[in-house]
C-alpha atoms as a PDB file:
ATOM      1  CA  UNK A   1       6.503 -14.038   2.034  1.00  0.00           C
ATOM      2  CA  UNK A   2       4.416 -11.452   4.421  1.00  0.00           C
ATOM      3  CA  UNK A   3       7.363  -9.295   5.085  1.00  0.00           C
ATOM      4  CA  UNK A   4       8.253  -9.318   1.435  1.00  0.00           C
ATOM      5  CA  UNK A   5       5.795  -8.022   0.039  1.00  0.00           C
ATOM      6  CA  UNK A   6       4.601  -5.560   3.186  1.00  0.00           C
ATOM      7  CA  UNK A   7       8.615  -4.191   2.225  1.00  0.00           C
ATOM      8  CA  UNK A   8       7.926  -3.988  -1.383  1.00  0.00           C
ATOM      9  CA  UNK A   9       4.635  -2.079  -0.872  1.00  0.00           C
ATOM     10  CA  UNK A  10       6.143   0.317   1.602  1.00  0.00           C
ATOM     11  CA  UNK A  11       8.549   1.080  -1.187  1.00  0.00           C
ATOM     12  CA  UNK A  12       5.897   1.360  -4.244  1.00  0.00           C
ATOM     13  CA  UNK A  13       3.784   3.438  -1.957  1.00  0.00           C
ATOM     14  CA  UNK A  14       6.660   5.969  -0.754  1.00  0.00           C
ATOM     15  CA  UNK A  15       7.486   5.831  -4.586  1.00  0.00           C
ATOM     16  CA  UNK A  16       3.775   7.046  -5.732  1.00  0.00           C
ATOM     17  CA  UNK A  17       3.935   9.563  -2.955  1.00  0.00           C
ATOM     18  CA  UNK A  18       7.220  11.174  -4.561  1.00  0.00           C
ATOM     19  CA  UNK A  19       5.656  11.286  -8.283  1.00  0.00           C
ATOM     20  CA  UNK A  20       2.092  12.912  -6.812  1.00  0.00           C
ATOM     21  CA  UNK A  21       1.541  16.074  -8.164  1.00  0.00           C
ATOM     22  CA  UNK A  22      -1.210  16.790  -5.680  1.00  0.00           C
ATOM     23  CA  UNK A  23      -0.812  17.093  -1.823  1.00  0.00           C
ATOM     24  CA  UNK A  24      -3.403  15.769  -0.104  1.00  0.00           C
ATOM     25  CA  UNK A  25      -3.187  11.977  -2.208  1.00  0.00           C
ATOM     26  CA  UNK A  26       0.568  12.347  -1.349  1.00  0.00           C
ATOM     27  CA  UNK A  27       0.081  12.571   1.767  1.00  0.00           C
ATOM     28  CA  UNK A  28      -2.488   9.633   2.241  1.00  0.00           C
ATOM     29  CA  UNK A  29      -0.088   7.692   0.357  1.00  0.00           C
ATOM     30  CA  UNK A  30       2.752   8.670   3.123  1.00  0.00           C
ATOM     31  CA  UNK A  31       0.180   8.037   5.741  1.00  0.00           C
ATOM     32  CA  UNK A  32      -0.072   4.473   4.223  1.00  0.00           C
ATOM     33  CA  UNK A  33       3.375   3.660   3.610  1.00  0.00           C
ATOM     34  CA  UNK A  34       4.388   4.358   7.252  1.00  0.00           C
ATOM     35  CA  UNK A  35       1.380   2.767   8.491  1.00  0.00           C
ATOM     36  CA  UNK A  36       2.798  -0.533   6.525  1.00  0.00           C
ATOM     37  CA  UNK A  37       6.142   0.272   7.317  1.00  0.00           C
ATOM     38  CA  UNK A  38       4.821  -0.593  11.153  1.00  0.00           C
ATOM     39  CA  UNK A  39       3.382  -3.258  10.030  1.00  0.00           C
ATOM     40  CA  UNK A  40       5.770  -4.727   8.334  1.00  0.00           C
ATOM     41  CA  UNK A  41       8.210  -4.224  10.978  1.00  0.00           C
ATOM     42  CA  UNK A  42       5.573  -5.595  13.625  1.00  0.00           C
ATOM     43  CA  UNK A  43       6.466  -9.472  14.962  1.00  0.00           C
ATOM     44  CA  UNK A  44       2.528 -10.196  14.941  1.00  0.00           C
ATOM     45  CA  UNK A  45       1.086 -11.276  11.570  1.00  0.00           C
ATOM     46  CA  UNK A  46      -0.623  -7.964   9.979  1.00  0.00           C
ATOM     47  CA  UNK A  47      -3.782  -6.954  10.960  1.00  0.00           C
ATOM     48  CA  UNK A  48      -6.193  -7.738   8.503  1.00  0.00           C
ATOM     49  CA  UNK A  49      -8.765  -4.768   8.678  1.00  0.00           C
ATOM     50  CA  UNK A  50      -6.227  -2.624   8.376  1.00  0.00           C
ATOM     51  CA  UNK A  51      -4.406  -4.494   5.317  1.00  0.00           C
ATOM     52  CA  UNK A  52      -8.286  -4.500   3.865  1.00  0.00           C
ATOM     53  CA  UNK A  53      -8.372  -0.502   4.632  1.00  0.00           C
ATOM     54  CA  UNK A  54      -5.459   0.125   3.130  1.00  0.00           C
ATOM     55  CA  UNK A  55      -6.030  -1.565   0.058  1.00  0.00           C
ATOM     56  CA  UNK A  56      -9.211   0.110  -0.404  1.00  0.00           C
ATOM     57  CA  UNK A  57      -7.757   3.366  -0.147  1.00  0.00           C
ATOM     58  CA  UNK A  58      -5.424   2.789  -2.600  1.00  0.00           C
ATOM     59  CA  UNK A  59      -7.535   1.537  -5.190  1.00  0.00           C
ATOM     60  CA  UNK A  60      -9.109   4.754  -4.271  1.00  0.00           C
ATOM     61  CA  UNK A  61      -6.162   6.984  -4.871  1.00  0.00           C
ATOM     62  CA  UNK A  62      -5.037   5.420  -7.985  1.00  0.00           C
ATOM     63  CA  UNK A  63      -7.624   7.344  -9.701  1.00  0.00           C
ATOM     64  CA  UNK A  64      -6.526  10.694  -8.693  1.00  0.00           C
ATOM     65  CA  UNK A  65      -2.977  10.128  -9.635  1.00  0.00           C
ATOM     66  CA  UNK A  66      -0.666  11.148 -12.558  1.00  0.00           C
ATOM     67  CA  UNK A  67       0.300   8.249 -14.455  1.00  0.00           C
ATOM     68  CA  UNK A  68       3.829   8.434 -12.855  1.00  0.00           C
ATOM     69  CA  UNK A  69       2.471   8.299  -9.593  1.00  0.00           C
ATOM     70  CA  UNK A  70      -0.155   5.254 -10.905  1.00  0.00           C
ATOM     71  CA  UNK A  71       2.878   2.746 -12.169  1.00  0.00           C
ATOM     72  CA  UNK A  72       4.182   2.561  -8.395  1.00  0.00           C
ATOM     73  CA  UNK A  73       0.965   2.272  -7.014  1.00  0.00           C
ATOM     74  CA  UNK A  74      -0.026  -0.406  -8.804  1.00  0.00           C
ATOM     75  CA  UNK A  75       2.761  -2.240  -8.129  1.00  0.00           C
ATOM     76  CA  UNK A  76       2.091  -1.171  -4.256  1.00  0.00           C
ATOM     77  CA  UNK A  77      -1.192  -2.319  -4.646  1.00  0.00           C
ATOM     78  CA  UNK A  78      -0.228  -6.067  -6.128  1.00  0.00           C
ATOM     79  CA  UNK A  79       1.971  -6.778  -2.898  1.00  0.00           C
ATOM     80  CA  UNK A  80      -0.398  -5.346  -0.911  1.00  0.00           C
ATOM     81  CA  UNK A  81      -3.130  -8.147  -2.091  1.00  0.00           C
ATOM     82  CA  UNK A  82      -0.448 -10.765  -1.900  1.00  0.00           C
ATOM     83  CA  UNK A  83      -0.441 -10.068   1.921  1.00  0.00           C
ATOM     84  CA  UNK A  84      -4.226 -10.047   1.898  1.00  0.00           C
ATOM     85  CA  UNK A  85      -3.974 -13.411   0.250  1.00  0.00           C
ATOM     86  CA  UNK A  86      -1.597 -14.870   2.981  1.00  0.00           C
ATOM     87  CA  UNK A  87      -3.330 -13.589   6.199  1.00  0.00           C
ATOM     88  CA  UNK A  88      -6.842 -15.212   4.666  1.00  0.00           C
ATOM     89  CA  UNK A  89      -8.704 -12.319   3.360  1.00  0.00           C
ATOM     90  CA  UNK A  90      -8.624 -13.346  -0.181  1.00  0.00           C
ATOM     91  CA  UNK A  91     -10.378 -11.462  -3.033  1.00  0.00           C
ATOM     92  CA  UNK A  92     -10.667  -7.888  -3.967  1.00  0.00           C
END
């Protein structure tokens, strides 16, 4: 489900922000996670440039991150391509 997995990545992302030892890809990832946070609770079905933005940053990110910080972000980033799945982007 959508709202599933748009919880679940606001949760992984918040996560990754916590374990980043440097500020500015903590606070993108905080950026992120309340952007999906609206999203998530939005009634519309997510928008799907901004699901494909944010999934692009965050494959971004992952490379800048401690490992701690990496484990919740990949997680993030897995529900995060569900929902691009199920509002027909598809692919990576």
């Amino acid at each position: 489900m959508t709202q599933e997995d748009l919880d679940a990545a606001v949760e992984k992302v918040r996560e990754a922000a916590e374990h980043a030892h440097e500020d500015r890809p903590a606070e993108e990832l905080g950026k992120i996670a309340d952007d999906l946070q609206e999203l998530a609770s939005s009634h519309d079905s997510p928008d799907e440039k901004r699901i494909r933005g944010h999934h692009y940053t965050l494959r971004e990110l992952h490379g800048e991150l401690n490992e701690d910080a990496r484990v919740h972000l990949e997680d993030a980033i897995g529900h995060v391509e569900s929902v691009k799945d199920k509002v027909g982007i598809g692919g990576s």
